[in-house]
C-alpha atoms as a PDB file:
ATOM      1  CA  UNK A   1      30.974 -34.599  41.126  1.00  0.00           C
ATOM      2  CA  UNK A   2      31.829 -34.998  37.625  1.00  0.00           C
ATOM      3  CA  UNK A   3      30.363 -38.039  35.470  1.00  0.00           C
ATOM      4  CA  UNK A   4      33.233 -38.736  32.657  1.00  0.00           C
ATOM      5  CA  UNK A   5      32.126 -40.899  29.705  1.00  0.00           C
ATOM      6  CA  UNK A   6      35.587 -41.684  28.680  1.00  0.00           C
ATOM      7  CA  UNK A   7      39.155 -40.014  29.741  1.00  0.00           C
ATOM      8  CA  UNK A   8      41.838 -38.910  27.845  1.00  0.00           C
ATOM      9  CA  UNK A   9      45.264 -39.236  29.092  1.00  0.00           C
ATOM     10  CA  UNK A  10      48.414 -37.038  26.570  1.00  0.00           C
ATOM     11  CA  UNK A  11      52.238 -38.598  27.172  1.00  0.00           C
ATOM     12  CA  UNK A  12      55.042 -38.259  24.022  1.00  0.00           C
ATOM     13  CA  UNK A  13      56.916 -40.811  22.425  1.00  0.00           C
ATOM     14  CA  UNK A  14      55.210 -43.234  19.677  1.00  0.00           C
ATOM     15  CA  UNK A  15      52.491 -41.894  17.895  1.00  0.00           C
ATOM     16  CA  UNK A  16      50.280 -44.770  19.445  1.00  0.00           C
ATOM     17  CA  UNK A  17      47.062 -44.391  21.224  1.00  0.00           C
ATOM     18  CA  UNK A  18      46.935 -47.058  24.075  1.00  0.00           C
ATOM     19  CA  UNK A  19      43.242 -48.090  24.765  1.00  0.00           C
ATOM     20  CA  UNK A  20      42.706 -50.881  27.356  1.00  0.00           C
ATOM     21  CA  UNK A  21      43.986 -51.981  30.929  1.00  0.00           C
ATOM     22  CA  UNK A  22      44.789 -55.573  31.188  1.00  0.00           C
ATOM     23  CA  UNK A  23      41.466 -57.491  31.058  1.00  0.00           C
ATOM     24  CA  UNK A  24      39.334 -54.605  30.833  1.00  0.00           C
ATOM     25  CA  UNK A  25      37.504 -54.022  28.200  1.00  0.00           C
ATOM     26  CA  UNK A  26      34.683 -51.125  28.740  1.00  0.00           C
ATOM     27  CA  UNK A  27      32.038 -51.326  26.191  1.00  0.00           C
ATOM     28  CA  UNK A  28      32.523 -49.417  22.908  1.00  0.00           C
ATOM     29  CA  UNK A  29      36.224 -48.933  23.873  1.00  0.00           C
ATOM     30  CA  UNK A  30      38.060 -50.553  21.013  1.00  0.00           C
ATOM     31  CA  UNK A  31      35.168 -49.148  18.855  1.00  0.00           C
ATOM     32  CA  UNK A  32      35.970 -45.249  19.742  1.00  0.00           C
ATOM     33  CA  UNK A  33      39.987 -46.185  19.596  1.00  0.00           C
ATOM     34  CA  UNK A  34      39.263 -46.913  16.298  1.00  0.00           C
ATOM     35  CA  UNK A  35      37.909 -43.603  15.632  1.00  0.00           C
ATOM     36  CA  UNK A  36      40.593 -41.913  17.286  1.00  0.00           C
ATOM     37  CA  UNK A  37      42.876 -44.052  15.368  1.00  0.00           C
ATOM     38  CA  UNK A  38      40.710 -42.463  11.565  1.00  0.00           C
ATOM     39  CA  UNK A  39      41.252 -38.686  12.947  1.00  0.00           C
ATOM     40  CA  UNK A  40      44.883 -38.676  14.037  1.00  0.00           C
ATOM     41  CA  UNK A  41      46.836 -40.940  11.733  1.00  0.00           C
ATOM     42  CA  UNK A  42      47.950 -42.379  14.994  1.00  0.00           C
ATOM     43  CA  UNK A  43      48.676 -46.485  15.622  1.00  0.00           C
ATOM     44  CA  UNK A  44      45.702 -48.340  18.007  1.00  0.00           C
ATOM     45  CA  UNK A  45      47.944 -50.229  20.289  1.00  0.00           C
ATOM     46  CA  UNK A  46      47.562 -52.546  23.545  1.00  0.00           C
ATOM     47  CA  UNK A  47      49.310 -51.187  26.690  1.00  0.00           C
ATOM     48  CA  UNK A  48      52.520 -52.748  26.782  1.00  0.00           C
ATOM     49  CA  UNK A  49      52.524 -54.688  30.011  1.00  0.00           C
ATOM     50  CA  UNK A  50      55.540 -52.605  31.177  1.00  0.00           C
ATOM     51  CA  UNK A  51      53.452 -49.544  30.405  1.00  0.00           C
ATOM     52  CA  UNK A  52      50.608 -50.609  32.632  1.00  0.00           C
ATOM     53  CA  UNK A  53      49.625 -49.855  36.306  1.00  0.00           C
ATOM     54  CA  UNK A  54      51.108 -46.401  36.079  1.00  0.00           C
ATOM     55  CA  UNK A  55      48.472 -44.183  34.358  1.00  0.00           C
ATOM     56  CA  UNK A  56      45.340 -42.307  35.117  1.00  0.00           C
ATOM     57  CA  UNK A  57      44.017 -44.439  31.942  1.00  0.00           C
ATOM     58  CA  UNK A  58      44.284 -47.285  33.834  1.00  0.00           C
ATOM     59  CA  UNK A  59      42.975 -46.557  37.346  1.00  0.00           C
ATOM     60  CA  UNK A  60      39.816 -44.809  35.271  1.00  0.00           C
ATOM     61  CA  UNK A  61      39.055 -47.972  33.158  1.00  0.00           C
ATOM     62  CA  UNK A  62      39.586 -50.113  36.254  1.00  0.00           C
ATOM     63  CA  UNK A  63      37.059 -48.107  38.393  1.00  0.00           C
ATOM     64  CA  UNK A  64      34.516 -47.077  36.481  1.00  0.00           C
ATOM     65  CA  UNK A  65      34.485 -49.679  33.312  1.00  0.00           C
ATOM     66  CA  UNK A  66      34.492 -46.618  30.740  1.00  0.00           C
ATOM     67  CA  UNK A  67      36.631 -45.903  27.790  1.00  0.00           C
ATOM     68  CA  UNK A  68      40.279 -44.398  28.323  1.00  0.00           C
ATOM     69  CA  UNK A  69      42.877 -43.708  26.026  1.00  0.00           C
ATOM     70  CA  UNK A  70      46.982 -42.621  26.575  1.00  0.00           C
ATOM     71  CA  UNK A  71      47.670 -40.656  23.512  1.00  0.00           C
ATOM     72  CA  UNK A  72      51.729 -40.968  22.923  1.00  0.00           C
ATOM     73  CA  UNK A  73      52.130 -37.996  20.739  1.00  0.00           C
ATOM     74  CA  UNK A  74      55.177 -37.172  18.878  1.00  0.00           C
ATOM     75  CA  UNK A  75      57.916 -38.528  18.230  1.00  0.00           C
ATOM     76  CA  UNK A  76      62.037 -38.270  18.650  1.00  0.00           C
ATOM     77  CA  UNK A  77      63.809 -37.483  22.045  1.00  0.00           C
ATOM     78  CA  UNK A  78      62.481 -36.019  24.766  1.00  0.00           C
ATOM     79  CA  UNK A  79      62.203 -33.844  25.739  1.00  0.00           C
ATOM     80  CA  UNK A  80      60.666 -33.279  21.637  1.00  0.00           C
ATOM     81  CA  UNK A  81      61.371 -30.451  20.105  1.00  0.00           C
ATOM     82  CA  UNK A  82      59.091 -27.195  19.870  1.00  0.00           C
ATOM     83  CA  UNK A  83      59.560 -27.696  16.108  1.00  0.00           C
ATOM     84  CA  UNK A  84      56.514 -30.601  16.166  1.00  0.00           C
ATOM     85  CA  UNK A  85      54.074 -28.575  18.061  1.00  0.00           C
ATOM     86  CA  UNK A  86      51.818 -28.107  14.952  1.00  0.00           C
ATOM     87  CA  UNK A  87      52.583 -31.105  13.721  1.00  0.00           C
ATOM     88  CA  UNK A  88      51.206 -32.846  16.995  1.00  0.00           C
ATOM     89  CA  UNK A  89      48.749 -29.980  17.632  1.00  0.00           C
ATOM     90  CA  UNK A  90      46.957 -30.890  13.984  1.00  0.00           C
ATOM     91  CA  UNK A  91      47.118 -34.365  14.745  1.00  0.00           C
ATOM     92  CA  UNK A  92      45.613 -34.670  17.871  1.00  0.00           C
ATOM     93  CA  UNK A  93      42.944 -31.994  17.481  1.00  0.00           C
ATOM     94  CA  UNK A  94      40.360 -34.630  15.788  1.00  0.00           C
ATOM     95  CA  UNK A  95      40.923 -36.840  19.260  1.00  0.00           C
ATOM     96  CA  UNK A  96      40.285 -33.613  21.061  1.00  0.00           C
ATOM     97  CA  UNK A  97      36.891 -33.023  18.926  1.00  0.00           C
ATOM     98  CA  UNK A  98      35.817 -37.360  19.206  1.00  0.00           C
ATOM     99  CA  UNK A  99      36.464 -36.997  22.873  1.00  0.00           C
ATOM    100  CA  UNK A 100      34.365 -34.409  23.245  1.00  0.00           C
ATOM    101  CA  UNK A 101      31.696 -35.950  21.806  1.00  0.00           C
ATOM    102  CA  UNK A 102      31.900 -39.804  22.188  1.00  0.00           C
END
């Protein structure tokens, strides 16, 4: 069985990282959002309330009181074009690297 400090969920559309469920707030969440926010260039956003009860972010903060983030990446029409790959590769490779280590 796996012990996850913190989960990382990737969706497009926004450029926002989403980083709580509801009431939930796991300690050092908003803390290492912030962080994420530094190394992408990406907006630290609450879940809209439409948004919520749908993710694996959500049943993962609700379950085990740890961090978890929904990275929207990109931005346009879906689905986005190939075109923003590297764009959206260079942006979300510091999340990759703070994930890893948070």
């Amino acid at each position: 069985m796996h012990n996850f400090r913190l989960v990382i969920a990737f969706h497009t559309q926004g450029q926002e990282i989403y980083w709580q469920f509801q009431d939930f707030n796991p300690p050092m969440s908003f803390e290492i959002g912030q962080k994420l926010e530094a190394a992408s260039g990406y907006k630290l956003a609450e879940t809209p309330y439409n948004s919520s009860f749908a993710g694996y972010k959500d049943w993962f903060i609700q379950n085990y009181n740890r961090p978890g983030y929904t990275i929207e990446a990109g931005l346009g029409e879906n689905p986005l074009p190939i075109s923003q790959f590297d764009e959206i590769y260079q942006d979300n490779l510091g999340i990759l690297i703070l994930g890893a280590v948070s």
